[in-house]
C-alpha atoms as a PDB file:
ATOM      1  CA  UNK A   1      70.035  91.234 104.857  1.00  0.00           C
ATOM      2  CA  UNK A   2      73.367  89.427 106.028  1.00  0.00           C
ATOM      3  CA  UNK A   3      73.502  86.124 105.249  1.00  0.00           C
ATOM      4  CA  UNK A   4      75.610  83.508 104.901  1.00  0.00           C
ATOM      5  CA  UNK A   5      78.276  82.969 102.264  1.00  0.00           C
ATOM      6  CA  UNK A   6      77.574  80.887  99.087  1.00  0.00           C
ATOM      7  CA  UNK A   7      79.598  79.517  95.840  1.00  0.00           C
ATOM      8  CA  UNK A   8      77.753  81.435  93.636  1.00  0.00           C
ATOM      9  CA  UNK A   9      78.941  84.136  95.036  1.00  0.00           C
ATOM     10  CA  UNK A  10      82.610  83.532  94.494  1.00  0.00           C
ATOM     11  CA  UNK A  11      82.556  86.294  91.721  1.00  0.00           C
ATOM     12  CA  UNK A  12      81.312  88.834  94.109  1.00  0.00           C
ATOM     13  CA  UNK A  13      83.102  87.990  96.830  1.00  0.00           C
ATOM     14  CA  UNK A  14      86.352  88.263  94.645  1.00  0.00           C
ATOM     15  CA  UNK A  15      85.314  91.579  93.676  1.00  0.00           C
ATOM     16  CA  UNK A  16      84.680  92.776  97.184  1.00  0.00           C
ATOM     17  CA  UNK A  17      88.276  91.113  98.165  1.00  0.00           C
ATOM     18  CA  UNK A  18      90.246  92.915  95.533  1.00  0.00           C
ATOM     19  CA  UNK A  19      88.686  96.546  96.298  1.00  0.00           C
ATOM     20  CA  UNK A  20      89.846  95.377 100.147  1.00  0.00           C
ATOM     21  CA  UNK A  21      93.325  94.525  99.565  1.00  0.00           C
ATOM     22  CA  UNK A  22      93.830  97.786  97.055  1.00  0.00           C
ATOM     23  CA  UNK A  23      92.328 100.128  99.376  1.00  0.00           C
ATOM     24  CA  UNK A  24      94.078  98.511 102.036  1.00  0.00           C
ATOM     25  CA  UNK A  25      97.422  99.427 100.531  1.00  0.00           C
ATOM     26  CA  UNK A  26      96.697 102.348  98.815  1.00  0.00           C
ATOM     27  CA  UNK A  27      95.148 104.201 102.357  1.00  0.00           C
ATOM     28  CA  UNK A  28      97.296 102.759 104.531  1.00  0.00           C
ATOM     29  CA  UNK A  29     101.458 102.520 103.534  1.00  0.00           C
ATOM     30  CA  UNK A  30     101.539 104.456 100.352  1.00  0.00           C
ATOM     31  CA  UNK A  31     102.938 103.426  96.617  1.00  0.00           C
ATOM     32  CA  UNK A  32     105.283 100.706  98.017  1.00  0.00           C
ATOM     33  CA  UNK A  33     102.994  99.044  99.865  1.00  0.00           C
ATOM     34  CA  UNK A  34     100.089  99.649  97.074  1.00  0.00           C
ATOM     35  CA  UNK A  35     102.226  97.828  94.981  1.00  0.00           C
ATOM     36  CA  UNK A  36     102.435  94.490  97.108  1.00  0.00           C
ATOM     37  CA  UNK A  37      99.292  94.699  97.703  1.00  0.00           C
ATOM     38  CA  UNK A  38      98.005  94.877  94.416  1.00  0.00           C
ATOM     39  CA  UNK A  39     100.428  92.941  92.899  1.00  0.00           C
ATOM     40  CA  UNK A  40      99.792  89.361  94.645  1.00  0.00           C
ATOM     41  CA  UNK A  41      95.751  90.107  92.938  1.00  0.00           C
ATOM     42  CA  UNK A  42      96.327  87.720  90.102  1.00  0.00           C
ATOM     43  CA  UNK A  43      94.284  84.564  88.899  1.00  0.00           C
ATOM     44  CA  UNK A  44      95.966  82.407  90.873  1.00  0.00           C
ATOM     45  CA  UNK A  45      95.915  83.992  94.409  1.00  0.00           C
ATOM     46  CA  UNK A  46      91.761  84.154  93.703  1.00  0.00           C
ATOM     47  CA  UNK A  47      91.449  80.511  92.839  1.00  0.00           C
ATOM     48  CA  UNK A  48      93.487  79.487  96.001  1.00  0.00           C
ATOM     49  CA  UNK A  49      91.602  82.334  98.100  1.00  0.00           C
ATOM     50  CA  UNK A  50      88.288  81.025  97.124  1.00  0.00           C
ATOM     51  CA  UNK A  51      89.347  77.660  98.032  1.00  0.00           C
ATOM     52  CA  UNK A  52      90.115  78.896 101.510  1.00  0.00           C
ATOM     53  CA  UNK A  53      86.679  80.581 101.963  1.00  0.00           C
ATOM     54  CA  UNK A  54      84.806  77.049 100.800  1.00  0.00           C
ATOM     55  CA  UNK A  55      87.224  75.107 103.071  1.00  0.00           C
ATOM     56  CA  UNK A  56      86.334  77.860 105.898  1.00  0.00           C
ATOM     57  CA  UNK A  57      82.679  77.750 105.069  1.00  0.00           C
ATOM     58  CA  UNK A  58      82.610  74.215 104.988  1.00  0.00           C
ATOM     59  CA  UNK A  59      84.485  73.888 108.689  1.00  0.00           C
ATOM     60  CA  UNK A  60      81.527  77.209 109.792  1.00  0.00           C
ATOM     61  CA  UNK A  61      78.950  77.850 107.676  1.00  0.00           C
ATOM     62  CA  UNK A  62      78.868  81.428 108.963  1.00  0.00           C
ATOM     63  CA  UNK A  63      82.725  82.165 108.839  1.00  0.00           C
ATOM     64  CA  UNK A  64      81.853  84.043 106.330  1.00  0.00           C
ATOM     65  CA  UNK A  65      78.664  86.097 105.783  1.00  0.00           C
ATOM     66  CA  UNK A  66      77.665  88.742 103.202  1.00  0.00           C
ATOM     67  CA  UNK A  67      75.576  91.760 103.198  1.00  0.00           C
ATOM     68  CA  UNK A  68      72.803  92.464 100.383  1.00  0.00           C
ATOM     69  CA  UNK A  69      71.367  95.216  98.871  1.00  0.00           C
ATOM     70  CA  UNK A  70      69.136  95.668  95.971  1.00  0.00           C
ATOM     71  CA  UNK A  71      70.350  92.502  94.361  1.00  0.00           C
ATOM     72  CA  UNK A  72      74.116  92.385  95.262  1.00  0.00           C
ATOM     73  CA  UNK A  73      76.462  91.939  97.609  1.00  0.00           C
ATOM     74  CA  UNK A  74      76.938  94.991  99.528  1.00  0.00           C
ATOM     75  CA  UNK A  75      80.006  93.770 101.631  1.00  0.00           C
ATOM     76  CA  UNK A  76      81.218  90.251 103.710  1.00  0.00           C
ATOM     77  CA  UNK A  77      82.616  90.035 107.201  1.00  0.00           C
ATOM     78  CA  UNK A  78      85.033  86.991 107.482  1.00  0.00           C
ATOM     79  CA  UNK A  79      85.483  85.395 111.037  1.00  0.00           C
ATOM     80  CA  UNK A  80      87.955  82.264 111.089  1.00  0.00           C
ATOM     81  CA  UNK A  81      86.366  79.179 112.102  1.00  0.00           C
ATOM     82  CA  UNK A  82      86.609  78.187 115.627  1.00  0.00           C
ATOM     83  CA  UNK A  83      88.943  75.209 114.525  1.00  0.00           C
ATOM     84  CA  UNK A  84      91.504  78.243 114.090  1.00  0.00           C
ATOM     85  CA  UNK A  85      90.860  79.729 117.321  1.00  0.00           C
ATOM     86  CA  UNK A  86      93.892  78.791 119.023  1.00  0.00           C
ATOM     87  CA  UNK A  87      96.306  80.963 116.178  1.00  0.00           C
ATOM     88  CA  UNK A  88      95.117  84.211 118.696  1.00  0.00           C
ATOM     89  CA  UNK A  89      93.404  82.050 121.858  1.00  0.00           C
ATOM     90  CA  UNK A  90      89.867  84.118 120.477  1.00  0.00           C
ATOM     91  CA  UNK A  91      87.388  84.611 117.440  1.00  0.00           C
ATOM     92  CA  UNK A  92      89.469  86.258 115.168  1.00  0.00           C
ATOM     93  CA  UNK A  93      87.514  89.119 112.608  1.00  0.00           C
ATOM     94  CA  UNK A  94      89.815  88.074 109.648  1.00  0.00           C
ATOM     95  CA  UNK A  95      88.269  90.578 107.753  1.00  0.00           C
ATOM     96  CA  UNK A  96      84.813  93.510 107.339  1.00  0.00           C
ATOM     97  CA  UNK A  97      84.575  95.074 104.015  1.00  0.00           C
ATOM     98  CA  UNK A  98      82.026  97.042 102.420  1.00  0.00           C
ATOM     99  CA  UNK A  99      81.746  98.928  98.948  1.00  0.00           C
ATOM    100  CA  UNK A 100      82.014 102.839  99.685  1.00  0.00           C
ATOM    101  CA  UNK A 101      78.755 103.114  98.232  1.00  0.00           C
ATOM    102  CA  UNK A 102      77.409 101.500 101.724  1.00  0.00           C
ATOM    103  CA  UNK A 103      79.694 102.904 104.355  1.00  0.00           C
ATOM    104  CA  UNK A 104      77.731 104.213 106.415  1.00  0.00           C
ATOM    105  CA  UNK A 105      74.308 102.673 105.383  1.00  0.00           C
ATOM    106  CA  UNK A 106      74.282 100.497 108.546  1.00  0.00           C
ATOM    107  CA  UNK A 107      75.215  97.597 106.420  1.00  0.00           C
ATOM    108  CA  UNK A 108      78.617  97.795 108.415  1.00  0.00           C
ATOM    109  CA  UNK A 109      76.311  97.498 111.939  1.00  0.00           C
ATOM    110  CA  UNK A 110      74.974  94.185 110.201  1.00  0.00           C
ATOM    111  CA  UNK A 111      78.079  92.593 109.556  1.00  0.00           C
ATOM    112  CA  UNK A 112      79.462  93.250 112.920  1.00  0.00           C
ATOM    113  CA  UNK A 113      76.560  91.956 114.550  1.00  0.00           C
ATOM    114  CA  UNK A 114      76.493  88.654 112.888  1.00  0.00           C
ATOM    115  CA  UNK A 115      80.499  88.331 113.185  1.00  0.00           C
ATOM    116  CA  UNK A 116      79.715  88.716 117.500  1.00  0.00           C
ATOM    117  CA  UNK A 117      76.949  86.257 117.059  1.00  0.00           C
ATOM    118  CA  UNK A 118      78.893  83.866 115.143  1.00  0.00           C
ATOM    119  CA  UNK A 119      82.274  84.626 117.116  1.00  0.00           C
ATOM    120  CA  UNK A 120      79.549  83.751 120.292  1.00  0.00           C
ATOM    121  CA  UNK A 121      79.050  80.497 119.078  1.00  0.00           C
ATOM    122  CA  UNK A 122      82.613  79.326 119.002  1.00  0.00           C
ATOM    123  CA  UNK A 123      85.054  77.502 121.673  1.00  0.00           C
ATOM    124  CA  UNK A 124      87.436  79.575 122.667  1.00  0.00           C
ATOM    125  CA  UNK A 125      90.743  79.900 125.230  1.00  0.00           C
ATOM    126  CA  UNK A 126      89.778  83.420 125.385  1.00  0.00           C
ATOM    127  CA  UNK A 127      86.333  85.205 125.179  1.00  0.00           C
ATOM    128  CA  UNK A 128      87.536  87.741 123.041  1.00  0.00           C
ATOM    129  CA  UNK A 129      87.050  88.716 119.168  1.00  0.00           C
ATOM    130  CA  UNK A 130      90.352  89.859 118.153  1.00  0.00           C
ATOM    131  CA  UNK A 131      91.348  91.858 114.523  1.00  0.00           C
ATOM    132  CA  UNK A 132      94.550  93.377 112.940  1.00  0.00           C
ATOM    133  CA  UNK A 133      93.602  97.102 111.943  1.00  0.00           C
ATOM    134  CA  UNK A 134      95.915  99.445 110.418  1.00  0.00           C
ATOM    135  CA  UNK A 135      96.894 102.324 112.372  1.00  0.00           C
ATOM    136  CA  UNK A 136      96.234 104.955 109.488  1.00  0.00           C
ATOM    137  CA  UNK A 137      93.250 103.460 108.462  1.00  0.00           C
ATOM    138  CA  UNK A 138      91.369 106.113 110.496  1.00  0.00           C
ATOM    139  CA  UNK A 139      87.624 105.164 109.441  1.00  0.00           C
ATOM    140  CA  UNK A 140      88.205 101.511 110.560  1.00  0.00           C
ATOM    141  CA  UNK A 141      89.690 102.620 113.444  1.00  0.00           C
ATOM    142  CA  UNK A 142      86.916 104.240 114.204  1.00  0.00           C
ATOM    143  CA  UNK A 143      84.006 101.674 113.816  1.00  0.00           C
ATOM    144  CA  UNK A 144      85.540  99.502 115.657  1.00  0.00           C
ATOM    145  CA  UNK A 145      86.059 101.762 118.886  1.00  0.00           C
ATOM    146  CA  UNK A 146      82.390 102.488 118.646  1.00  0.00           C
ATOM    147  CA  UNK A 147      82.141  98.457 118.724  1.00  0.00           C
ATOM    148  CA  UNK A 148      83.891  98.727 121.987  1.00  0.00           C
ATOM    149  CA  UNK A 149      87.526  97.785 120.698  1.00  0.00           C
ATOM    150  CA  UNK A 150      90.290  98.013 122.489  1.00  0.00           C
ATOM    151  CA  UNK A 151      93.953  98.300 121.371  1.00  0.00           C
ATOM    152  CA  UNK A 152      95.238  94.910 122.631  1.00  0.00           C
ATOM    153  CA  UNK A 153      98.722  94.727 121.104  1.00  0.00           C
ATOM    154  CA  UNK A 154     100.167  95.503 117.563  1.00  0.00           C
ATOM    155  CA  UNK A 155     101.024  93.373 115.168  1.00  0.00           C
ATOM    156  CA  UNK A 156     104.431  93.555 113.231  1.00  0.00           C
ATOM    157  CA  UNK A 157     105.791  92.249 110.147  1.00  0.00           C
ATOM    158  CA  UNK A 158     108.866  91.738 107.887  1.00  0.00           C
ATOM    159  CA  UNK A 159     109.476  90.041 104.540  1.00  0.00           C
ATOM    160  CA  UNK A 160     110.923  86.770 104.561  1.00  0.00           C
END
């Protein structure tokens, strides 16, 4: 059952971020960019991360909505609230995770579904629902063709 994010689930949630962000930069960039990733997962960076999700969930209840199964959460899709819209022109899919355990399960098809209807909902310059996906993350890649993704740009970074 997706449904939408609560406090009490802060704990979870964290959990669910941190296996994100490490598998994100273990799968995608190798040791160096492992290390960054992981490295920015201390107390402080959750406490200020959790903030954002209330201050998101306040702004759109269903910014962010989790997943459950059997008693926990199962995964969270996080779509920015429309009141950030204008940062791409569209809905922006900020982020889909789900524990490996679940890949696969459909529980992925959930999410997506209630980040469209959600996205739906909003405002926006553009009637699009745009996302940053690694190029070597080749399982991501894929479920979000099958969602009828396009590549639409690509996104580049440097330290500042």
């Amino acid at each position: 059952m997706v449904r939408p994010y609560r406090v009490d689930d802060g704990d979870e949630l964290w959990e669910l971020k941190q296996a994100f962000e490490r598998e994100l930069g273990e799968s995608t960039g190798g040791e160096a960019k492992a290390e960054v990733y992981n490295g920015k997962l201390d107390a402080e960076y959750r406490d200020e991360y959790l903030a954002w999700v209330t201050r998101c969930v306040e702004d759109s209840k269903r910014s962010v909505q989790v997943v459950e199964r059997s008693g926990t959460l199962a995964g969270y899709v996080f779509i920015l609230p429309e009141s950030l819209a204008y940062i791409w022109d569209a809905a922006v899919l900020n982020e889909l995770y789900l524990r490996p355990a679940y890949r696969g399960s459909g529980c992925g098809d959930e999410l997506m579904d209630a980040a469209l209807e959600a996205a739906r909902e909003q405002s926006l310059p553009l009637n699009r629902l745009v996302l940053d996906v690694d190029q070597n993350n080749d399982r991501a890649q894929a479920f979000y063709e099958r969602w009828g993704f396009d590549h639409w740009g690509e996104m580049v970074a440097r330290e500042l």
